[in-house]
PDB file of N, CA and C in Angstrom:
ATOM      1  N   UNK A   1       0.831  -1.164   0.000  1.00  0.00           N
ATOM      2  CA  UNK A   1       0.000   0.000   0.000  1.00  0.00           C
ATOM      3  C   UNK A   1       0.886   1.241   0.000  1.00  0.00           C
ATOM      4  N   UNK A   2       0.426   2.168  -0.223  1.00  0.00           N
ATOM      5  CA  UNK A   2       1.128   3.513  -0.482  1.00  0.00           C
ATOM      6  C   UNK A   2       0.322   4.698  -0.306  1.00  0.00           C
ATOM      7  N   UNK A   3       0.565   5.695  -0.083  1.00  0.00           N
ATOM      8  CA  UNK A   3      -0.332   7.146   0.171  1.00  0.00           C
ATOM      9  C   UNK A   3       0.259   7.502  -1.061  1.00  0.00           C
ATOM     10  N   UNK A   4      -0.985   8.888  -1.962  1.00  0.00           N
ATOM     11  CA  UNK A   4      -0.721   9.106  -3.427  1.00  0.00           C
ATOM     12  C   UNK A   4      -1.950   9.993  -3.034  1.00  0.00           C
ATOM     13  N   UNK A   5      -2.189  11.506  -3.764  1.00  0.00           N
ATOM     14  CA  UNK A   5      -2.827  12.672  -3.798  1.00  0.00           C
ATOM     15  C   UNK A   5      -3.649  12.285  -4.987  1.00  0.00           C
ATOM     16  N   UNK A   6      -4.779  12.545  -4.896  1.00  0.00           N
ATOM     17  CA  UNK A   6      -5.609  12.041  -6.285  1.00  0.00           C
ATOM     18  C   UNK A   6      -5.987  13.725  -6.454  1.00  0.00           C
ATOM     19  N   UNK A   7      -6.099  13.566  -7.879  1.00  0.00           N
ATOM     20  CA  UNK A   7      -5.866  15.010  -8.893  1.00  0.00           C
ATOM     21  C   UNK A   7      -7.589  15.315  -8.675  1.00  0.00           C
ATOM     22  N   UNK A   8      -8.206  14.127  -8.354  1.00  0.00           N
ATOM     23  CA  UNK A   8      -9.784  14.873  -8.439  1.00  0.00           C
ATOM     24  C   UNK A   8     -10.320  15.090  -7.311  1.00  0.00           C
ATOM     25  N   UNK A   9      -9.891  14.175  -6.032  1.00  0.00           N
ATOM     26  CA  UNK A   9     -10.978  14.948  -4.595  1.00  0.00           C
ATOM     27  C   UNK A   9      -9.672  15.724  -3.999  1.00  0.00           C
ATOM     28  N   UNK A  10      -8.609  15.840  -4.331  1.00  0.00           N
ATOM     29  CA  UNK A  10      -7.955  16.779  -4.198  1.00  0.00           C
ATOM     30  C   UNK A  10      -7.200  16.550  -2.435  1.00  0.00           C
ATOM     31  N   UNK A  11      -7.336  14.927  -1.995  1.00  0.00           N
ATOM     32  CA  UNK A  11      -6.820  14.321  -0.897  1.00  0.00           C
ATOM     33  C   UNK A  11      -5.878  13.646  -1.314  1.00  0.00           C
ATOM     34  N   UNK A  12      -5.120  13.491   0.002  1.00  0.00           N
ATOM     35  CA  UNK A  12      -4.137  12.398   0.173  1.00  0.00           C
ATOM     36  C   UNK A  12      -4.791  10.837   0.232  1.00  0.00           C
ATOM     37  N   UNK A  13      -4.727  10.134  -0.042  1.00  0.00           N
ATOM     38  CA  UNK A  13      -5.132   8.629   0.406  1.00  0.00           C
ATOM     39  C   UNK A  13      -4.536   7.511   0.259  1.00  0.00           C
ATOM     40  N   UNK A  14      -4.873   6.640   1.264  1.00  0.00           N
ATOM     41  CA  UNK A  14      -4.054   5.391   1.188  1.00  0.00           C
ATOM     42  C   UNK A  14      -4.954   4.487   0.680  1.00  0.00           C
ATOM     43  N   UNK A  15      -3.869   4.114  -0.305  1.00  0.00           N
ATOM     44  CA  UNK A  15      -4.225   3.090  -1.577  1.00  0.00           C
ATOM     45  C   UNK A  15      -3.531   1.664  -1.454  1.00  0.00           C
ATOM     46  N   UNK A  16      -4.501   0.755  -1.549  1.00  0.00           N
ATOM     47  CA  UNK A  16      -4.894  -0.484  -0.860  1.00  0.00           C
ATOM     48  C   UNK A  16      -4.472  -1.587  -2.377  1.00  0.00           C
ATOM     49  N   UNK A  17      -3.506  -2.354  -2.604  1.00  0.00           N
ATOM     50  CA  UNK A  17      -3.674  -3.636  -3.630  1.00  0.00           C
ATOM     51  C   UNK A  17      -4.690  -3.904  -4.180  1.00  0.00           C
ATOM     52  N   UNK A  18      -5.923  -3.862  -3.835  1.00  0.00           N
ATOM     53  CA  UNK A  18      -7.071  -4.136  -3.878  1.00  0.00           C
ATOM     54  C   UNK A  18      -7.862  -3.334  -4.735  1.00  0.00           C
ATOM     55  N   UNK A  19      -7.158  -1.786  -5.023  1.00  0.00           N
ATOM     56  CA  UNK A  19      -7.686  -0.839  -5.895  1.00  0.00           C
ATOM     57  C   UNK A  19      -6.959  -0.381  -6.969  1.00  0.00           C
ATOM     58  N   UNK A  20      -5.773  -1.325  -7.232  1.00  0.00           N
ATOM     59  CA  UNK A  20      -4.786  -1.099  -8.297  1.00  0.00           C
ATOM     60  C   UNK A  20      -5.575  -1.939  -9.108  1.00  0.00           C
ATOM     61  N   UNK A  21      -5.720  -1.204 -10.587  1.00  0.00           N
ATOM     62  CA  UNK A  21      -6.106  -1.859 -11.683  1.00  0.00           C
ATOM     63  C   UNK A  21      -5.355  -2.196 -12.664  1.00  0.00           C
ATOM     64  N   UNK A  22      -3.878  -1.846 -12.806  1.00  0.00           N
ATOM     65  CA  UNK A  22      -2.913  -2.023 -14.058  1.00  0.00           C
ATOM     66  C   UNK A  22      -1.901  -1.644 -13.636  1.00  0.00           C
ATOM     67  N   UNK A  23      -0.763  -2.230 -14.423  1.00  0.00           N
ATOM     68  CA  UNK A  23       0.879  -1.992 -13.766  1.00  0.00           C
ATOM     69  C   UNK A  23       1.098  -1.962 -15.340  1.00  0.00           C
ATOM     70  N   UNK A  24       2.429  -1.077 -15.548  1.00  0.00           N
ATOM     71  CA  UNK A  24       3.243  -1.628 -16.961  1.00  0.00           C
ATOM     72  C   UNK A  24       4.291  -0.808 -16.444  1.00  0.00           C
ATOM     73  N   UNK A  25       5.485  -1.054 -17.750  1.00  0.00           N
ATOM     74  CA  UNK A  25       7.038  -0.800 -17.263  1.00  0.00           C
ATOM     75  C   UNK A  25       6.594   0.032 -18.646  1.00  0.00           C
ATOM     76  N   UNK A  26       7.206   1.475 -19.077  1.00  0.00           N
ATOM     77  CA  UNK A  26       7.195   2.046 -19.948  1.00  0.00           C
ATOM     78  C   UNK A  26       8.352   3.233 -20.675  1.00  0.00           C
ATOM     79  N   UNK A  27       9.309   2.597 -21.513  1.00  0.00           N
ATOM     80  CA  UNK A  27      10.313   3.622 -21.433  1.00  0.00           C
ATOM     81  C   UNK A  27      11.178   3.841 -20.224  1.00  0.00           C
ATOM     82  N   UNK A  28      11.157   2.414 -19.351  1.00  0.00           N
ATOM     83  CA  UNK A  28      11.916   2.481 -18.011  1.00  0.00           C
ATOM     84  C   UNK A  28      11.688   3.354 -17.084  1.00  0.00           C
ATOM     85  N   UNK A  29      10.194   3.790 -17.071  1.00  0.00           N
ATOM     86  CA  UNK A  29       8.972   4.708 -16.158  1.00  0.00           C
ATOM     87  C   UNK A  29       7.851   3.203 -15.690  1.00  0.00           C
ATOM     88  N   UNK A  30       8.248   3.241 -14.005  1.00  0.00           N
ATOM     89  CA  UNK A  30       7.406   2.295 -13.602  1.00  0.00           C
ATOM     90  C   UNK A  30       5.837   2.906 -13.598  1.00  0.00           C
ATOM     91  N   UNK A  31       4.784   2.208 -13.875  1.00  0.00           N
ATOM     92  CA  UNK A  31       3.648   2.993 -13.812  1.00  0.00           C
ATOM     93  C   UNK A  31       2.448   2.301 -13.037  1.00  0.00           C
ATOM     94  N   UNK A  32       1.401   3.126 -12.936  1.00  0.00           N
ATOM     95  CA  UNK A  32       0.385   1.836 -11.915  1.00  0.00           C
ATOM     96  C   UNK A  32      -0.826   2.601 -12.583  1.00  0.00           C
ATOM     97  N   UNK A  33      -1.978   2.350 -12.609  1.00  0.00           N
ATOM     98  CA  UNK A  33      -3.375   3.248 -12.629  1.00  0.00           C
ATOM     99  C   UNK A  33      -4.274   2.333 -11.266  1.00  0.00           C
ATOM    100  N   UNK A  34      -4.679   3.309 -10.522  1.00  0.00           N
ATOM    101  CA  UNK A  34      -5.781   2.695  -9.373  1.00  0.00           C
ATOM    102  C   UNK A  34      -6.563   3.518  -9.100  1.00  0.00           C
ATOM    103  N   UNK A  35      -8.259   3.217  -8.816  1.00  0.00           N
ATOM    104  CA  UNK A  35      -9.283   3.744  -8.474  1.00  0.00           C
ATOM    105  C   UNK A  35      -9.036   4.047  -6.947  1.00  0.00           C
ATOM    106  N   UNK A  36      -9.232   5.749  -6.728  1.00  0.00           N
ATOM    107  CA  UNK A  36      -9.177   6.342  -5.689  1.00  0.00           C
ATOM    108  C   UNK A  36     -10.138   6.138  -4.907  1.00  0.00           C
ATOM    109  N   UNK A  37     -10.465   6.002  -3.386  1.00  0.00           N
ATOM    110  CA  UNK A  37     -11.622   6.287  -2.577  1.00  0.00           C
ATOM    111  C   UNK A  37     -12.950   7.208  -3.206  1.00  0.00           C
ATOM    112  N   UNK A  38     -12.799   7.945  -3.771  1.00  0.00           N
ATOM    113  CA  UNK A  38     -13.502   9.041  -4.469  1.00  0.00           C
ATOM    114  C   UNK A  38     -14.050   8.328  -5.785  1.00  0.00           C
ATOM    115  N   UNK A  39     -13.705   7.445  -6.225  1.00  0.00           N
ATOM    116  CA  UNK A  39     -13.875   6.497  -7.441  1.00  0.00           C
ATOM    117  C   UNK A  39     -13.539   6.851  -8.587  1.00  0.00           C
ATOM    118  N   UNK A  40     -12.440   7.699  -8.428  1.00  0.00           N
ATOM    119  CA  UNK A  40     -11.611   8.769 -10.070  1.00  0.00           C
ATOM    120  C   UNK A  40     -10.552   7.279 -10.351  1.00  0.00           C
ATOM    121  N   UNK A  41     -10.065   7.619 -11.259  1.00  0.00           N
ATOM    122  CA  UNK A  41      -9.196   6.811 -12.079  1.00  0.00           C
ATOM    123  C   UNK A  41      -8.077   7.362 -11.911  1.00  0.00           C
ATOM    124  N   UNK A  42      -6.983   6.800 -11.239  1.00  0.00           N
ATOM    125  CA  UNK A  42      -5.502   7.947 -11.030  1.00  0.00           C
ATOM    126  C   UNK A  42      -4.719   6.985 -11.719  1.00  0.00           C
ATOM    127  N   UNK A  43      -3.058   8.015 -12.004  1.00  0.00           N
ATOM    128  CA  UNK A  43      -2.569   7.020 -12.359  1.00  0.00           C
ATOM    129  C   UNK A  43      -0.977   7.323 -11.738  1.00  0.00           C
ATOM    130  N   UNK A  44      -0.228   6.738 -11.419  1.00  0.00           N
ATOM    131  CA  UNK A  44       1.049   7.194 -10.070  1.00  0.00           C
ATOM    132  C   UNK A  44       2.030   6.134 -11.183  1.00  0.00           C
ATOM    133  N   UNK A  45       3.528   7.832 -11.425  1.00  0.00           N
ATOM    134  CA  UNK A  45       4.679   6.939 -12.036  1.00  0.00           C
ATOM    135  C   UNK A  45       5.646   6.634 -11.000  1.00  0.00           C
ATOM    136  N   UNK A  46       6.563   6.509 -11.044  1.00  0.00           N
ATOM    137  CA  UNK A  46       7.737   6.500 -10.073  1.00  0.00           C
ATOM    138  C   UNK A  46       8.728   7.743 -10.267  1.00  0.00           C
ATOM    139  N   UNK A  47       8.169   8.649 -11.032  1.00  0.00           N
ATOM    140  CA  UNK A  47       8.768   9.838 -11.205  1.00  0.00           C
ATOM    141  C   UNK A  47      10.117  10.098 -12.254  1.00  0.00           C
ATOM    142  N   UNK A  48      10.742   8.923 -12.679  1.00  0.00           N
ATOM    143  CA  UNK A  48      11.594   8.952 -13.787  1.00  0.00           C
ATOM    144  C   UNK A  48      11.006   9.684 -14.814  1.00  0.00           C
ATOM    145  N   UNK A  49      11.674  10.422 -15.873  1.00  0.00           N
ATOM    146  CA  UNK A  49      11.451  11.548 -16.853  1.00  0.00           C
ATOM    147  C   UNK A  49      11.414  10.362 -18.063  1.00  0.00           C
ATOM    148  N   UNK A  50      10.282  10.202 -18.641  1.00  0.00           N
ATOM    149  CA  UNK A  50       9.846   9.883 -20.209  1.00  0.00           C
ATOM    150  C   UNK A  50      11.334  10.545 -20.865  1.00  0.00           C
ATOM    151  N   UNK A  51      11.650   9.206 -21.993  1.00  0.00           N
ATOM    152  CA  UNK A  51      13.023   9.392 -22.354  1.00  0.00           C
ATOM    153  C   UNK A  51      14.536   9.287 -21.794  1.00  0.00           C
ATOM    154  N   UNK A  52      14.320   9.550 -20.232  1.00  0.00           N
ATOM    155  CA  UNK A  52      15.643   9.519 -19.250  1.00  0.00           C
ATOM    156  C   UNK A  52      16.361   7.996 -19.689  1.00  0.00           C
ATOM    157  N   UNK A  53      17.653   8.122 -20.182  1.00  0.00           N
ATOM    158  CA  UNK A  53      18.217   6.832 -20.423  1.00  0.00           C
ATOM    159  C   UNK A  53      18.968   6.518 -19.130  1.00  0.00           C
ATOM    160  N   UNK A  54      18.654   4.922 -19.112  1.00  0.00           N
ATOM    161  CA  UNK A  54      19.478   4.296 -17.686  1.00  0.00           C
ATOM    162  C   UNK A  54      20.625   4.220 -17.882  1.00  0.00           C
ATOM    163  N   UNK A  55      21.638   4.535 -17.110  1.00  0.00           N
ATOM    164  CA  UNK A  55      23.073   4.217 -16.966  1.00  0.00           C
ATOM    165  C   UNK A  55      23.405   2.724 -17.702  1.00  0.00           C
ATOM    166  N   UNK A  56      24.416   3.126 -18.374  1.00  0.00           N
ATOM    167  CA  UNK A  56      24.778   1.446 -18.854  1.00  0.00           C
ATOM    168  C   UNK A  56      25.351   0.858 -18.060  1.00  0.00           C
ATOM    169  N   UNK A  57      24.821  -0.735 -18.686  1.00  0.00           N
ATOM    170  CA  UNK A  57      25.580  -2.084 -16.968  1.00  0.00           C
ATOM    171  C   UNK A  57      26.629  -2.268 -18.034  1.00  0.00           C
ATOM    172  N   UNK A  58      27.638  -2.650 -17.345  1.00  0.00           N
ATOM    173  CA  UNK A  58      29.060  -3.107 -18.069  1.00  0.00           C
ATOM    174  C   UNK A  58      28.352  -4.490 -18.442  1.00  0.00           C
ATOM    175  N   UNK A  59      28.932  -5.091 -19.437  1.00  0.00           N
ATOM    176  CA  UNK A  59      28.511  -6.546 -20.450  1.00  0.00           C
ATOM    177  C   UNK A  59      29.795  -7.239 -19.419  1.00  0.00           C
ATOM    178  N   UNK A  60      29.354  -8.281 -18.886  1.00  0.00           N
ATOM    179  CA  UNK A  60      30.154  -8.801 -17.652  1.00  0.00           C
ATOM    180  C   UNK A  60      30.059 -10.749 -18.500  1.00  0.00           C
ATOM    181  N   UNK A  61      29.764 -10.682 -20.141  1.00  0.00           N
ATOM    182  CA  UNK A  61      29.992 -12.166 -20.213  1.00  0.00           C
ATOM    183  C   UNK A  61      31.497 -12.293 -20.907  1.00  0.00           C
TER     184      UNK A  61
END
């Protein structure tokens, strides 16, 4: 669970497994969408910048 500000009742709330509807990995931007207490549709990234390239791993074969 996690606390996350929903853009429409304009609260903080704690958001429950139970109200996450979708996960995807996107452009190496973790993402989630979950129905708020308020019953809006939010959607929470992990804050990485669309486009930001990851550090390269050294090729270790």
């Amino acid at each position: 669970m996690f606390v996350n500000h929903c853009t429409s009742c304009d609260k903080k709330m704690l958001i429950f497994p139970s109200q996450v509807t979708g996960m995807a990995q996107i452009d190496g931007v973790n993402a989630m969408t979950y129905t708020c207490w308020c019953g809006s549709e939010q959607l929470w990234h992990d804050g990485a910048k669309v486009g930001q390239t990851e550090p390269a791993l050294a090729d270790i074969s």
